[in-house]
C-alpha atoms as a PDB file:
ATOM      1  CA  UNK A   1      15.183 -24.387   0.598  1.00  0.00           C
ATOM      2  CA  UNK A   2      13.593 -21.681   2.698  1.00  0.00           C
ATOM      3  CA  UNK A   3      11.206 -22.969   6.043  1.00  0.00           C
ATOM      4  CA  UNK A   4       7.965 -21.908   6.258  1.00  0.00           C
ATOM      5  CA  UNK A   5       8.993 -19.395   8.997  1.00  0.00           C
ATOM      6  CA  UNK A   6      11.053 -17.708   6.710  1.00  0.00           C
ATOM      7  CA  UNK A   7       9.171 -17.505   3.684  1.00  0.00           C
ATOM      8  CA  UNK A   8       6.727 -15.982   6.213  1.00  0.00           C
ATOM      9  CA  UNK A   9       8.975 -13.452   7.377  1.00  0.00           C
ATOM     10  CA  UNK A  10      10.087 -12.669   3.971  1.00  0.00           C
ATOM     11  CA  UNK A  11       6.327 -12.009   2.715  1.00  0.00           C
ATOM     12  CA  UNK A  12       5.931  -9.731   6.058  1.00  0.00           C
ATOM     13  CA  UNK A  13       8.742  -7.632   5.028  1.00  0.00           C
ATOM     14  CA  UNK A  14       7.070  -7.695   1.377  1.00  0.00           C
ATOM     15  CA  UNK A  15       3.667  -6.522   2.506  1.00  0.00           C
ATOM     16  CA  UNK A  16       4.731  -3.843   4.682  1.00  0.00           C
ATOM     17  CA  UNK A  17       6.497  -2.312   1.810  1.00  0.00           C
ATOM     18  CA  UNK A  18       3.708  -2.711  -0.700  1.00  0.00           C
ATOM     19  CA  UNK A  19       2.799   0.952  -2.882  1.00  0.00           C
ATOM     20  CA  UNK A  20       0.026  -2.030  -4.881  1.00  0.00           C
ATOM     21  CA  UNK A  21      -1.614  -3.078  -1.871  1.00  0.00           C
ATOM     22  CA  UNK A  22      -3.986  -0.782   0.620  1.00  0.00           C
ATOM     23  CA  UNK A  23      -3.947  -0.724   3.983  1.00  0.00           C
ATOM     24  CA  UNK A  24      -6.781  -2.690   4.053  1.00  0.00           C
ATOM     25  CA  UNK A  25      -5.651  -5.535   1.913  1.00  0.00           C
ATOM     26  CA  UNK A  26      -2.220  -5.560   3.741  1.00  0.00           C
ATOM     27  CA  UNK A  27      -4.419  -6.074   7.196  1.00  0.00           C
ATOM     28  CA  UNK A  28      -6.753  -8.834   5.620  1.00  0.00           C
ATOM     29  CA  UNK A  29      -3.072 -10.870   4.159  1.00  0.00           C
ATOM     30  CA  UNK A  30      -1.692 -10.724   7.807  1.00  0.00           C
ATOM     31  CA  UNK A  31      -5.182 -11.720   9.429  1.00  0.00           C
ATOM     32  CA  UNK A  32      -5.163 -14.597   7.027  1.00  0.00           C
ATOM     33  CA  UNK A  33      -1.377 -15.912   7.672  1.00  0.00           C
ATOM     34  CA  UNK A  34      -2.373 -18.876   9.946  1.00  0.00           C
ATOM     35  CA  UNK A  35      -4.494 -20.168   6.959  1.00  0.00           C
ATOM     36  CA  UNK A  36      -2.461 -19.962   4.163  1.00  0.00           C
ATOM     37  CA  UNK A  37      -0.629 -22.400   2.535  1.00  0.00           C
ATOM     38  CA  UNK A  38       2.906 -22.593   1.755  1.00  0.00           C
ATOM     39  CA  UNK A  39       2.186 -22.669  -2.265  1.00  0.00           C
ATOM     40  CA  UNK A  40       0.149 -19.538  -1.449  1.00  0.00           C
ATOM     41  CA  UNK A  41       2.374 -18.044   0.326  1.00  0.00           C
ATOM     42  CA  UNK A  42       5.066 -18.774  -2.372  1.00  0.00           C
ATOM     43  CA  UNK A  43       2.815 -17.029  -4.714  1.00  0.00           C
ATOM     44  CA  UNK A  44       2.184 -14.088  -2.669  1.00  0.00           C
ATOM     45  CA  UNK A  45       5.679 -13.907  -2.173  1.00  0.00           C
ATOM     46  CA  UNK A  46       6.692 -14.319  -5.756  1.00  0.00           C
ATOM     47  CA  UNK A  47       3.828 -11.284  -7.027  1.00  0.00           C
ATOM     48  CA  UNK A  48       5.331  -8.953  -4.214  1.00  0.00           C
ATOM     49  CA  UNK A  49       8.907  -9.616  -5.257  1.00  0.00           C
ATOM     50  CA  UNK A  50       7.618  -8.346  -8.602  1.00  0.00           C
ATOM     51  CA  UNK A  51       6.704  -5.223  -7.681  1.00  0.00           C
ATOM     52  CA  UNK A  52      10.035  -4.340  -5.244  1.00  0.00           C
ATOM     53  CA  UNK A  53      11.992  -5.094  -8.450  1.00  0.00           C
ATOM     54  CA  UNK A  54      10.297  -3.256 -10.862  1.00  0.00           C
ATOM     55  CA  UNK A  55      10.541  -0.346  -7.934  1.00  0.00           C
ATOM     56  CA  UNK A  56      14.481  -0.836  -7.787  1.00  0.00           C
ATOM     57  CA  UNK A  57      14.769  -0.982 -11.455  1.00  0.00           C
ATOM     58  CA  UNK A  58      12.467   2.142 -12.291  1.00  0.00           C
ATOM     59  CA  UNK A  59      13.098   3.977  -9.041  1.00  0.00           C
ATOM     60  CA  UNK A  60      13.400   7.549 -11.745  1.00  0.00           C
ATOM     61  CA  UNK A  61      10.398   6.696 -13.739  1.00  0.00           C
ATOM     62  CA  UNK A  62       8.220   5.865 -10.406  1.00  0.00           C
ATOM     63  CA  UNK A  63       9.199   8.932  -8.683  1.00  0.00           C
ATOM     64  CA  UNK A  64       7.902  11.163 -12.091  1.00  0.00           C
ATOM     65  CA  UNK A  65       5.015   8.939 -11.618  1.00  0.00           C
ATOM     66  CA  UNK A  66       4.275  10.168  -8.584  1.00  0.00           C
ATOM     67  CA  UNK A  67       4.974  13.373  -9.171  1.00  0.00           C
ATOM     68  CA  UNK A  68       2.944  13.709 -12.098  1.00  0.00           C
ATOM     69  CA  UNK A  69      -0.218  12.466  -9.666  1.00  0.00           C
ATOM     70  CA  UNK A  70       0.121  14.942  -7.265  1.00  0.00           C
ATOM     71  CA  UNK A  71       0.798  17.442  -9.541  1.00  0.00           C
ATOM     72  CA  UNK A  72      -1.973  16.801 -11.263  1.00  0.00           C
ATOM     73  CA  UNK A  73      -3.871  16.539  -7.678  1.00  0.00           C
ATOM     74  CA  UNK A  74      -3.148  19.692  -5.851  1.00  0.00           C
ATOM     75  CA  UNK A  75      -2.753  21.703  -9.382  1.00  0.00           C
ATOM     76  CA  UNK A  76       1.594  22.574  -8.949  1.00  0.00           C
ATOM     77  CA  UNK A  77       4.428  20.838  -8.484  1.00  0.00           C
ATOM     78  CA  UNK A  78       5.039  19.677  -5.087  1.00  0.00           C
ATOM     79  CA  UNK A  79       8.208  20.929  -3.102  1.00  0.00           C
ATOM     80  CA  UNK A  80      10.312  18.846  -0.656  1.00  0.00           C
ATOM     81  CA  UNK A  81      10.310  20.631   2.518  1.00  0.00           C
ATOM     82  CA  UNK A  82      13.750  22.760   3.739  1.00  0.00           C
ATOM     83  CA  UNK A  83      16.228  20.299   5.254  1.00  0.00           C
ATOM     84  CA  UNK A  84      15.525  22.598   8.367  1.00  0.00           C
ATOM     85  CA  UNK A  85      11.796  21.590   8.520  1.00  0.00           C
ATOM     86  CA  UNK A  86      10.419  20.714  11.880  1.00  0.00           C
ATOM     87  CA  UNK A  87       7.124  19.440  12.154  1.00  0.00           C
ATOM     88  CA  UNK A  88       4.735  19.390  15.053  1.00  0.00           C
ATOM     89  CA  UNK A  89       2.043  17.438  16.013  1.00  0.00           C
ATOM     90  CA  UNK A  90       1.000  13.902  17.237  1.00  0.00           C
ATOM     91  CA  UNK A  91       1.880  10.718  16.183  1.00  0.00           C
ATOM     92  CA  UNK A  92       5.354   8.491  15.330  1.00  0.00           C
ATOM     93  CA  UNK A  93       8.404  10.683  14.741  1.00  0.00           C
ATOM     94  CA  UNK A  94      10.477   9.955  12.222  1.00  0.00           C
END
């Protein structure tokens, strides 16, 4: 069986790549870590799981999800950028 410290970990790495959760929730989880309990965590763990499978086994219909919504958003289909795009600005780079 898994130790706390690595069902822990494992959650972390489910959180941080959540499309159900906000931002916001996602801070509030980790804030809460050092009071949860190992069932909760379990069943945090087990609800997050859900959601990376049904990602890996829908990855086609997800992506027409999404590009439905913005569609639908900004009016036309959205275009990836050129493989030659360079962007400028501030923050992380990719």
């Amino acid at each position: 069986m898994n130790t706390l410290k690595q069902k822990q970990d494992a959650l972390m790495t489910l959180i941080e790549s959540s499309m159900l959760l906000s931002y916001s929730q996602k801070l509030d989880i980790i804030d809460a870590f050092p009071l949860l309990t190992e069932e909760q965590i379990e069943a945090l763990g087990k609800f997050l799981a859900t959601e990376e499978k049904i990602r890996e086994e829908f990855p086609e219909d997800i992506q027409k999800g999404v590009e439905s919504v913005l569609t639908q958003i900004v009016g036309e289909p959205i275009k990836a950028p050129s493989a030659t795009a360079v962007y400028v600005g501030t923050g992380k780079a990719s």
